[in-house]
PDB file of N, CA and C in Angstrom:
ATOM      1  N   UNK A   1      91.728 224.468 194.876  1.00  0.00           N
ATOM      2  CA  UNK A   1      91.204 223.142 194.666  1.00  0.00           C
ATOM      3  C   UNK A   1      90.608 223.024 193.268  1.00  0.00           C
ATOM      4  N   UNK A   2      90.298 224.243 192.757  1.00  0.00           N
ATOM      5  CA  UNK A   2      89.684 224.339 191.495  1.00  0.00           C
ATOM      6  C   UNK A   2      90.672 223.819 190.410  1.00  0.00           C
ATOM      7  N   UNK A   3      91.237 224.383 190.187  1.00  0.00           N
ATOM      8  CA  UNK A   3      93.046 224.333 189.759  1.00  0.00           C
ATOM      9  C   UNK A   3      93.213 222.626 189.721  1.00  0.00           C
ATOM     10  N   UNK A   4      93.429 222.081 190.592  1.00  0.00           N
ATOM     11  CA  UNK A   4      93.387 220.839 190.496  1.00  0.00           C
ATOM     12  C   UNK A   4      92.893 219.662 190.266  1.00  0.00           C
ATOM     13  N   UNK A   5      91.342 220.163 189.790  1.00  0.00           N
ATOM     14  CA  UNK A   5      90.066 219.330 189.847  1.00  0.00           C
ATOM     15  C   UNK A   5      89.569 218.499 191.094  1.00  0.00           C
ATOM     16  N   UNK A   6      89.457 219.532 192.162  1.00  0.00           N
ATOM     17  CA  UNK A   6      89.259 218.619 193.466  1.00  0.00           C
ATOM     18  C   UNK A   6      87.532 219.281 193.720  1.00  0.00           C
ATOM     19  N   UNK A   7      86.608 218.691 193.580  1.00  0.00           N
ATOM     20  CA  UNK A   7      85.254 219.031 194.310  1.00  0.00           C
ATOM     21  C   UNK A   7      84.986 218.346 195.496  1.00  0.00           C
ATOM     22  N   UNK A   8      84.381 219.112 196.173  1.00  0.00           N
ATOM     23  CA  UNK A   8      84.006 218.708 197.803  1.00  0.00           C
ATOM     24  C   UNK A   8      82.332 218.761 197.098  1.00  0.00           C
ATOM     25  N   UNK A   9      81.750 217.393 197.739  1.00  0.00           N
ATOM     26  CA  UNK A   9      80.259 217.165 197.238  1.00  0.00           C
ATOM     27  C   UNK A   9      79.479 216.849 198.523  1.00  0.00           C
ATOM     28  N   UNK A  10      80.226 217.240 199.601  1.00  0.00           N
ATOM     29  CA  UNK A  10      79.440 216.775 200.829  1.00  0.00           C
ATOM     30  C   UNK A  10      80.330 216.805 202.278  1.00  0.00           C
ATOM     31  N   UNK A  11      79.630 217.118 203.005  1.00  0.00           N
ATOM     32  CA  UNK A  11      80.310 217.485 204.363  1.00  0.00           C
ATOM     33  C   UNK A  11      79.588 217.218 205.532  1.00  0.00           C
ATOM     34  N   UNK A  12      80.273 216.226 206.537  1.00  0.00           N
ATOM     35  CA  UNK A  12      79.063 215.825 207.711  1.00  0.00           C
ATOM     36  C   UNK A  12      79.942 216.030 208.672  1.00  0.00           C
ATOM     37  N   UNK A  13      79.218 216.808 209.726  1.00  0.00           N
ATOM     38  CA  UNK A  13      80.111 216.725 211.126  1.00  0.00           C
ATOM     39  C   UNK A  13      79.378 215.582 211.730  1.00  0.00           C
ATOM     40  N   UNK A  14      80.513 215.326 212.616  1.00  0.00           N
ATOM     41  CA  UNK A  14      80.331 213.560 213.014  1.00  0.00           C
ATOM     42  C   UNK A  14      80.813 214.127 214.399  1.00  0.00           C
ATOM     43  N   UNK A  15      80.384 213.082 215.505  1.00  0.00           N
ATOM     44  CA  UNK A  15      81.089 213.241 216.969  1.00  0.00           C
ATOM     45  C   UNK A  15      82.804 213.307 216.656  1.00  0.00           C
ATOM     46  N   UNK A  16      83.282 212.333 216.257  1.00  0.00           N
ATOM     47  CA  UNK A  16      84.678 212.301 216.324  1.00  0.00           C
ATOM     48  C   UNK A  16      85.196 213.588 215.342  1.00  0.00           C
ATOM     49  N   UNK A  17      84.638 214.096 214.362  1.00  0.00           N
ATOM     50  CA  UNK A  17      85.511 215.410 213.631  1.00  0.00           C
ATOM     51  C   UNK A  17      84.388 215.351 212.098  1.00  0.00           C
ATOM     52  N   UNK A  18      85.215 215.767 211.159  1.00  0.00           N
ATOM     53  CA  UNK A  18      84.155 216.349 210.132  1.00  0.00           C
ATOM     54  C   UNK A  18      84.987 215.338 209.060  1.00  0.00           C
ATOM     55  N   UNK A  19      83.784 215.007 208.310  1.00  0.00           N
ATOM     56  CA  UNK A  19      83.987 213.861 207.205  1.00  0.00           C
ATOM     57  C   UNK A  19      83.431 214.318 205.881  1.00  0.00           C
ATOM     58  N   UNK A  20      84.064 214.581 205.233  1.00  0.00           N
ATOM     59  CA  UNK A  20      84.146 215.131 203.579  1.00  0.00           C
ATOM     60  C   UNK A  20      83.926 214.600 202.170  1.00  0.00           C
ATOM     61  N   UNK A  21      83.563 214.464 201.486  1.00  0.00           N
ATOM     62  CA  UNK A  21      83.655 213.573 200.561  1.00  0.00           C
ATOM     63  C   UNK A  21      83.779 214.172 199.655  1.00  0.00           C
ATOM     64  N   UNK A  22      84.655 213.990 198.410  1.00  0.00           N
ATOM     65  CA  UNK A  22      85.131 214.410 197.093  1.00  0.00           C
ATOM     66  C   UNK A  22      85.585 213.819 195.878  1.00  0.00           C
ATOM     67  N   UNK A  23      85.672 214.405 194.969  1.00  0.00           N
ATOM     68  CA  UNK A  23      85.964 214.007 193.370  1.00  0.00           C
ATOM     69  C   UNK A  23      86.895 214.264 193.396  1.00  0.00           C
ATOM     70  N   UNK A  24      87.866 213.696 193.132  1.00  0.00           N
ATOM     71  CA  UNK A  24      89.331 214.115 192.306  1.00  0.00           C
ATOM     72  C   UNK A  24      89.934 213.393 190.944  1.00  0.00           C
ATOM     73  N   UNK A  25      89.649 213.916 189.639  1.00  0.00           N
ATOM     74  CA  UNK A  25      90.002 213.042 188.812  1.00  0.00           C
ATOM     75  C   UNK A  25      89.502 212.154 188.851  1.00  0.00           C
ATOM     76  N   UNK A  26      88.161 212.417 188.729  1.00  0.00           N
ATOM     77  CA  UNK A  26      86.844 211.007 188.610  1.00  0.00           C
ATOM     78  C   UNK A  26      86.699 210.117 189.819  1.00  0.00           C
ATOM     79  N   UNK A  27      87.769 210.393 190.684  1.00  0.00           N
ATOM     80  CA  UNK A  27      86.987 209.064 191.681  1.00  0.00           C
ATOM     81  C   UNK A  27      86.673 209.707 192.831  1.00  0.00           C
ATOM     82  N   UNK A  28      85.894 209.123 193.316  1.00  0.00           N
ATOM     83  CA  UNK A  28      85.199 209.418 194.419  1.00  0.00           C
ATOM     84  C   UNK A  28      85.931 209.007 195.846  1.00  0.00           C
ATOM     85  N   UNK A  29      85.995 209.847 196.906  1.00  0.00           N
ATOM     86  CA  UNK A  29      87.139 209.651 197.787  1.00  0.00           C
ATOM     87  C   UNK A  29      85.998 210.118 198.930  1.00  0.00           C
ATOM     88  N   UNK A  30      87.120 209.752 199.775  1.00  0.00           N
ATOM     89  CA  UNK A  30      86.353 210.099 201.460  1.00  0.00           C
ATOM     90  C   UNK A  30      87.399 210.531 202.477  1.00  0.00           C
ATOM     91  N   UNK A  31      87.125 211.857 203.044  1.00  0.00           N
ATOM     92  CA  UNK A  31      88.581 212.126 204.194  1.00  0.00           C
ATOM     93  C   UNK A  31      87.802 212.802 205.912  1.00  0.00           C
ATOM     94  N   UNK A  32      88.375 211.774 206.588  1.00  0.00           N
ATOM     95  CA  UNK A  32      88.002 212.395 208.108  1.00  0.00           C
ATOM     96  C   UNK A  32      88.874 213.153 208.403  1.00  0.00           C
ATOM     97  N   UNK A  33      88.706 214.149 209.064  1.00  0.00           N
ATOM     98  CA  UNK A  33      89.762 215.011 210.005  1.00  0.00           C
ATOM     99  C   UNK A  33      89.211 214.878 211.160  1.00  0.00           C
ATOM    100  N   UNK A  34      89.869 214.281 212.053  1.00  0.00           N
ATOM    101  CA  UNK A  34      89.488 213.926 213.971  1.00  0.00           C
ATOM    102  C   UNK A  34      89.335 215.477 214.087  1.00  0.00           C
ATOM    103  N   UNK A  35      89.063 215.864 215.577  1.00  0.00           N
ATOM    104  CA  UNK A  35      88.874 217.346 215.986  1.00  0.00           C
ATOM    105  C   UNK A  35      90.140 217.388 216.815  1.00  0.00           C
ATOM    106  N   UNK A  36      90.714 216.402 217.410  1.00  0.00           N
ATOM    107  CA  UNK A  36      91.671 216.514 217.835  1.00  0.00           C
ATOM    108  C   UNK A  36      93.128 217.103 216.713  1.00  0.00           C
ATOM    109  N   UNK A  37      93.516 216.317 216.033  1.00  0.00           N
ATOM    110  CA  UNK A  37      94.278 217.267 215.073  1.00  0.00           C
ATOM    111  C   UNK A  37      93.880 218.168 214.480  1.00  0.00           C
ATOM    112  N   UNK A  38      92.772 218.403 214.448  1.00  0.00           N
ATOM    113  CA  UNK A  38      92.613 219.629 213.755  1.00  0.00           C
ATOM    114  C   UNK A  38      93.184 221.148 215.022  1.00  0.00           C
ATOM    115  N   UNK A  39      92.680 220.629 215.847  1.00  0.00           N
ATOM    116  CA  UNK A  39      93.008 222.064 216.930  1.00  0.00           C
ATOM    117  C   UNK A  39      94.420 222.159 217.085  1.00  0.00           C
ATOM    118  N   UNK A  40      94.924 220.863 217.168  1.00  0.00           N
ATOM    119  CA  UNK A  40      96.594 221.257 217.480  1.00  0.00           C
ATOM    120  C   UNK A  40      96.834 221.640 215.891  1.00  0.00           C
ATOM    121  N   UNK A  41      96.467 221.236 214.966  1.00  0.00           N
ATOM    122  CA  UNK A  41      97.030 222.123 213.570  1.00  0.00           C
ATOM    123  C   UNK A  41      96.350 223.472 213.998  1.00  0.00           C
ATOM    124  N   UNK A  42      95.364 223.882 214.347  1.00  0.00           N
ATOM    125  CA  UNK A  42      94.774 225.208 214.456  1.00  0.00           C
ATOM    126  C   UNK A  42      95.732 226.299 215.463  1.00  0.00           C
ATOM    127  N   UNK A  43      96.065 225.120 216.428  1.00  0.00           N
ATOM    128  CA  UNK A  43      97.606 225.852 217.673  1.00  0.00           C
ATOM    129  C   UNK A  43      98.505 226.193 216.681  1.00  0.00           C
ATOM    130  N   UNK A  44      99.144 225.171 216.262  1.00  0.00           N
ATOM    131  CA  UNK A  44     100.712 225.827 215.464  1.00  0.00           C
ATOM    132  C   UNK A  44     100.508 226.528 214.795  1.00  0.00           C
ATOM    133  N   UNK A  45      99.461 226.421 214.043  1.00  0.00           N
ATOM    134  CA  UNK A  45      99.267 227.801 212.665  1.00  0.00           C
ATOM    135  C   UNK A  45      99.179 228.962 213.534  1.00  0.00           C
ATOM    136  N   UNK A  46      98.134 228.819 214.634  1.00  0.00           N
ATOM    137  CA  UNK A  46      97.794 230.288 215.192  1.00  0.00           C
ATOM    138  C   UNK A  46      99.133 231.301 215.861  1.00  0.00           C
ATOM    139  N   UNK A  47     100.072 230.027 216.388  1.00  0.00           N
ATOM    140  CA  UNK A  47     101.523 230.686 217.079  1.00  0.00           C
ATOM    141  C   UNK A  47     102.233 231.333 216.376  1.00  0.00           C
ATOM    142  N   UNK A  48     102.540 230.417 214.891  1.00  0.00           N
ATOM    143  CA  UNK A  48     102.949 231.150 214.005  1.00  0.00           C
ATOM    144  C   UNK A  48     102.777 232.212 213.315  1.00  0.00           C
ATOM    145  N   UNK A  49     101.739 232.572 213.473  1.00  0.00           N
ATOM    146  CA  UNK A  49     101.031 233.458 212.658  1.00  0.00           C
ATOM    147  C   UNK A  49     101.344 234.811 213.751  1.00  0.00           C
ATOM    148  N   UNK A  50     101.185 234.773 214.967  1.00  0.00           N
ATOM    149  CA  UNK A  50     101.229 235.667 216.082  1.00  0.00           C
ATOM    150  C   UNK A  50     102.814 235.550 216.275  1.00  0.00           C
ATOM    151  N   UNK A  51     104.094 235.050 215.509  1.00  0.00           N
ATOM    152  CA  UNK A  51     105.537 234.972 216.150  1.00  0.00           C
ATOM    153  C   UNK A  51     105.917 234.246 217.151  1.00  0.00           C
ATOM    154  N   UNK A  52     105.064 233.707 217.456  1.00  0.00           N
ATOM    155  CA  UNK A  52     105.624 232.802 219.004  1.00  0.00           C
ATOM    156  C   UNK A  52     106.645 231.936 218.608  1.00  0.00           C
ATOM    157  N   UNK A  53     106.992 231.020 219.513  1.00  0.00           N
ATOM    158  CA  UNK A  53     108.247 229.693 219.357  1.00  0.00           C
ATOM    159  C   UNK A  53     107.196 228.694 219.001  1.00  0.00           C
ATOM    160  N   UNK A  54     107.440 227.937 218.145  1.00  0.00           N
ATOM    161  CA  UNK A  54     106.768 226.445 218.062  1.00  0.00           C
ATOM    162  C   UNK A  54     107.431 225.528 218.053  1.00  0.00           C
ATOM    163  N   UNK A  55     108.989 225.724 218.553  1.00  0.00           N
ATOM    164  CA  UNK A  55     110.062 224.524 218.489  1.00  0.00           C
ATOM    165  C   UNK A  55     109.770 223.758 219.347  1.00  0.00           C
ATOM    166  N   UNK A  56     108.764 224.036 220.349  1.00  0.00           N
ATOM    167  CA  UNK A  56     108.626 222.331 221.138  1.00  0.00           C
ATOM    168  C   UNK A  56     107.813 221.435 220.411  1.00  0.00           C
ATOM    169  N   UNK A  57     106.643 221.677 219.401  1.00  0.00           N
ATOM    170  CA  UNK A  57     106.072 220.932 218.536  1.00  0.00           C
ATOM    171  C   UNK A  57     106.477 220.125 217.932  1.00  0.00           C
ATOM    172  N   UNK A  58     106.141 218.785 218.142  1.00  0.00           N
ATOM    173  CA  UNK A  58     107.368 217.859 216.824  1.00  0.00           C
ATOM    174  C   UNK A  58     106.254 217.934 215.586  1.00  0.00           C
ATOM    175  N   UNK A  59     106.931 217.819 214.547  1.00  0.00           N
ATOM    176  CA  UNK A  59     106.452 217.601 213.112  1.00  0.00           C
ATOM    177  C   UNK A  59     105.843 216.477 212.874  1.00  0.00           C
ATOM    178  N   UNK A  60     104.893 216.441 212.181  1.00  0.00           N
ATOM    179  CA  UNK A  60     103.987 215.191 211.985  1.00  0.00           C
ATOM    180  C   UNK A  60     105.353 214.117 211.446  1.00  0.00           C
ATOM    181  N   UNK A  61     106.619 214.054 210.804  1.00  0.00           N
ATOM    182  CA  UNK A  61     107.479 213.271 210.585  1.00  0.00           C
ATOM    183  C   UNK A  61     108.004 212.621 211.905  1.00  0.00           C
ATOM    184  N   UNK A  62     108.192 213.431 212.231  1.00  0.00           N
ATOM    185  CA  UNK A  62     108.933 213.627 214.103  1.00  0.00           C
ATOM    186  C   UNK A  62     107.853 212.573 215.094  1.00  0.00           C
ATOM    187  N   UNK A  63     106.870 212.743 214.922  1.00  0.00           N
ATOM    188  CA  UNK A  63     106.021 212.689 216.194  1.00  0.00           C
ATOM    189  C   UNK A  63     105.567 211.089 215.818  1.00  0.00           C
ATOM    190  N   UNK A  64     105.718 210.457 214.308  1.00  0.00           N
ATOM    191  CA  UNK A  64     105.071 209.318 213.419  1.00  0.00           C
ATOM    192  C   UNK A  64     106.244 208.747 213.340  1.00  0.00           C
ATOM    193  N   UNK A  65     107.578 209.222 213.222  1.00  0.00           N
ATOM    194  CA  UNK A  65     108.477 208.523 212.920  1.00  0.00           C
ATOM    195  C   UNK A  65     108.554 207.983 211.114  1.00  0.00           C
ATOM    196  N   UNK A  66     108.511 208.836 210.396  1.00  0.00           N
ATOM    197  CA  UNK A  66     108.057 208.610 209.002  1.00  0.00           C
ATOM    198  C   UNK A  66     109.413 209.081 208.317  1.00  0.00           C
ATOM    199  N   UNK A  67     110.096 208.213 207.730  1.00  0.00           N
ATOM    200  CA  UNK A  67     111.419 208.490 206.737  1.00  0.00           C
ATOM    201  C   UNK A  67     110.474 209.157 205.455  1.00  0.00           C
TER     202      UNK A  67
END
């Protein structure tokens, strides 16, 4: 993140997931991550990481329908 000029200047866990706030190239930004995606990203990484199958997972393209 350094590399890119990205600073994280603040971090609040919230009921719904954790809310961040940062600099990137001077402006000031804001990003939620729900807790819900975060665990199913925390599933696929973890399967993968251990060899399992993750082909029933659809891809955030797949699952959004995003060309």
């Amino acid at each position: 993140m350094r590399k890119r000029g990205i600073e994280v200047y603040e971090q609040n866990k919230l009921n719904t997931g954790i809310e961040a706030k940062f600099i990137c190239r001077g402006y000031h930004e804001r990003m939620l991550l729900l807790n819900d995606i975060v665990a199913a990203q925390a599933t696929i990484h973890m399967r993968r990481y251990l060899g399992l199958d993750i082909s029933s997972f659809k891809s955030y393209e797949e699952q959004y329908q995003i060309k």
